[in-house]
C-alpha atoms as a PDB file:
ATOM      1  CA  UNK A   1       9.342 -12.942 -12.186  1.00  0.00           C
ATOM      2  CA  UNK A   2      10.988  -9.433 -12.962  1.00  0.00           C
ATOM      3  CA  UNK A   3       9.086  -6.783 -12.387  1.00  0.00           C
ATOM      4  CA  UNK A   4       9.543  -4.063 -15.254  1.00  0.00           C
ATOM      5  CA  UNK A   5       8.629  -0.076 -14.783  1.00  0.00           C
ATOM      6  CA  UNK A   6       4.623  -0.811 -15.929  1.00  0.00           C
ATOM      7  CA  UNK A   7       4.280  -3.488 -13.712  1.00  0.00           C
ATOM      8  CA  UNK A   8       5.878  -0.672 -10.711  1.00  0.00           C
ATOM      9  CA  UNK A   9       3.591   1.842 -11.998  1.00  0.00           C
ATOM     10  CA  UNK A  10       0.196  -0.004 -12.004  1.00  0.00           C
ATOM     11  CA  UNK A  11       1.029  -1.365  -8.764  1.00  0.00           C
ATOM     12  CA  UNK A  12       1.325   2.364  -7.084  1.00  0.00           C
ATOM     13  CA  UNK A  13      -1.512   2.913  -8.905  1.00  0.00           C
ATOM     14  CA  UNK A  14      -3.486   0.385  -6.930  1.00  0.00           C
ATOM     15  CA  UNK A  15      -2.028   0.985  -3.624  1.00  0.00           C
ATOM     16  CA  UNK A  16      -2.680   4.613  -4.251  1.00  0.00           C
ATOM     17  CA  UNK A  17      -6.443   3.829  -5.085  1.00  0.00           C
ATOM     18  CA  UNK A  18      -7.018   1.979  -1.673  1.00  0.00           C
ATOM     19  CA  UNK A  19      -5.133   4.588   0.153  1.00  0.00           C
ATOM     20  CA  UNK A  20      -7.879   7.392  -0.962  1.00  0.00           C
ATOM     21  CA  UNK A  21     -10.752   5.256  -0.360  1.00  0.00           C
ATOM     22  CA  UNK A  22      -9.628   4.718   2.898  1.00  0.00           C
ATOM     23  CA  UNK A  23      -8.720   8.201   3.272  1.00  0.00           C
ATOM     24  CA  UNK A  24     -11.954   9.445   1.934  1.00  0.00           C
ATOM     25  CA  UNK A  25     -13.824   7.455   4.141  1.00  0.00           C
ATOM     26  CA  UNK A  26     -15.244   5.050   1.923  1.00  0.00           C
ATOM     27  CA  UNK A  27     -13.585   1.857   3.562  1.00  0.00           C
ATOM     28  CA  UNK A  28     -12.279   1.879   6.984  1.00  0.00           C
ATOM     29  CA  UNK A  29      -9.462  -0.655   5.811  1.00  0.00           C
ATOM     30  CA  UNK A  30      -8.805  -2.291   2.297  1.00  0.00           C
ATOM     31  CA  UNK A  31      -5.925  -5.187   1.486  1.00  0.00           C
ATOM     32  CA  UNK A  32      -4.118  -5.034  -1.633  1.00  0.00           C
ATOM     33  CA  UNK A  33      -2.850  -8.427  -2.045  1.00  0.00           C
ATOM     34  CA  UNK A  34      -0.502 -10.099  -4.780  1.00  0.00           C
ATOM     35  CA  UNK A  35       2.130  -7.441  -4.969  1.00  0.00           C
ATOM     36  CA  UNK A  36       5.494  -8.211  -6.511  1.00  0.00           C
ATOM     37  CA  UNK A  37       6.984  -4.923  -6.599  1.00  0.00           C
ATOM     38  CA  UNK A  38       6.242  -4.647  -2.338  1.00  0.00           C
ATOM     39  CA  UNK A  39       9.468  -2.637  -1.272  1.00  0.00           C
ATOM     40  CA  UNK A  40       9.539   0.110  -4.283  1.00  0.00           C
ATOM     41  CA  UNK A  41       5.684   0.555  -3.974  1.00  0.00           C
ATOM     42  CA  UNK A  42       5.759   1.150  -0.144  1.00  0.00           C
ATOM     43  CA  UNK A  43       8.657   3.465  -0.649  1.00  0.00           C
ATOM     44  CA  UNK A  44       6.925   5.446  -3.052  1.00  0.00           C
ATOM     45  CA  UNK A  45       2.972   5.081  -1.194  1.00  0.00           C
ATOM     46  CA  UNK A  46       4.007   6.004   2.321  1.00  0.00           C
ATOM     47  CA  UNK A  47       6.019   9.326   0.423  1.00  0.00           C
ATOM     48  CA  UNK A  48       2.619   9.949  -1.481  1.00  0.00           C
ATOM     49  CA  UNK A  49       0.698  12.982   0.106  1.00  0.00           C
ATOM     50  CA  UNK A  50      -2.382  10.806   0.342  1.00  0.00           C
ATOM     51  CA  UNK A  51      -0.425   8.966   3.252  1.00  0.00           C
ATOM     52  CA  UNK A  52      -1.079  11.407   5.618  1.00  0.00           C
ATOM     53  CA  UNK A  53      -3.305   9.965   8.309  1.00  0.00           C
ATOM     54  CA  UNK A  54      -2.835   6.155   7.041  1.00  0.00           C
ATOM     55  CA  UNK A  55      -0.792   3.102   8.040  1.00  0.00           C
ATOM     56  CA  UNK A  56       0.733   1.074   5.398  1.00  0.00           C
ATOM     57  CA  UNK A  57       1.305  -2.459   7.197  1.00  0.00           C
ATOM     58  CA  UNK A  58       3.165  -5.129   4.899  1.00  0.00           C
ATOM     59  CA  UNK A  59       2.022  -8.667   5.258  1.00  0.00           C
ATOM     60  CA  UNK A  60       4.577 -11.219   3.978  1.00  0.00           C
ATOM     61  CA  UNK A  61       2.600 -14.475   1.929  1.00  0.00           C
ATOM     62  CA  UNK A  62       4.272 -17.694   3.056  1.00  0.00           C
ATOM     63  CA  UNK A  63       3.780 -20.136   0.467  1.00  0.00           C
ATOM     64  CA  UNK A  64       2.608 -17.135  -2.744  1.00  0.00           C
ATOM     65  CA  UNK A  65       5.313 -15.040  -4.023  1.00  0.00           C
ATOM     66  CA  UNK A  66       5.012 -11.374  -3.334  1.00  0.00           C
ATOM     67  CA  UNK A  67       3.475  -9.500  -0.384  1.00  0.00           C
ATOM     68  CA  UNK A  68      -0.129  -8.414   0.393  1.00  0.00           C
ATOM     69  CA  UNK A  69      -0.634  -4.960   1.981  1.00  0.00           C
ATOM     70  CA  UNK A  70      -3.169  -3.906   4.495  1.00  0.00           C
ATOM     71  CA  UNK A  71      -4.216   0.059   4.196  1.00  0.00           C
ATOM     72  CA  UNK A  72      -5.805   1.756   7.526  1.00  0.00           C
ATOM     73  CA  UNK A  73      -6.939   4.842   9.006  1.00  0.00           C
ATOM     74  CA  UNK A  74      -4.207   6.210  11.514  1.00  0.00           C
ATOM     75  CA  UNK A  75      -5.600   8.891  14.609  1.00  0.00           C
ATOM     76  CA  UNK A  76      -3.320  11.796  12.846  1.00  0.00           C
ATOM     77  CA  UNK A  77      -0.260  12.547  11.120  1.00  0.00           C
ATOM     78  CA  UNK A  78       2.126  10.990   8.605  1.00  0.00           C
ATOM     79  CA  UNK A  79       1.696   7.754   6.988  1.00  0.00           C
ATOM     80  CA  UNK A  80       3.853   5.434   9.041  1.00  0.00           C
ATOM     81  CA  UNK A  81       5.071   1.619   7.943  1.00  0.00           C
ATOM     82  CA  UNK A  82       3.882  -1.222   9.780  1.00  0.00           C
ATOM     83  CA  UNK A  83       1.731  -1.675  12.838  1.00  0.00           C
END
């Protein structure tokens, strides 16, 4: 499936959603799951200023296209990639 500039867009949208309700406080973790777009959205969530404080973690989907990814509070500082 190509993924066009809407599909991109309401994909950061998402990932941006669960990063401020786990930055708020109102979920200690969240998954977004299904994601096609997975290398453009991380690129553009971890460089989002509601990353500060949060881990972005990619999990790969072994039989499902596209990637799920899990959102978590960090101790302190920048959002990092991964684990």
């Amino acid at each position: 499936m190509d993924t066009t500039r809407a599909d991109l867009d309401r994909e950061v949208d998402v990932v941006l959603g669960a990063m401020r309700l786990v930055a708020t406080g109102g979920a200690r973790r969240t998954v977004v799951a299904g994601l096609c777009a997975a290398p453009e959205v991380l690129a553009i969530a971890a460089a989002s200023p509601d990353a500060v404080g949060l881990v972005l973690e990619p999990l790969p989907r072994r039989h499902l296209p596209g990637i799920d990814i899990v959102v978590r509070r960090r101790s302190n500082g920048p959002a990092e990639l991964g684990g």
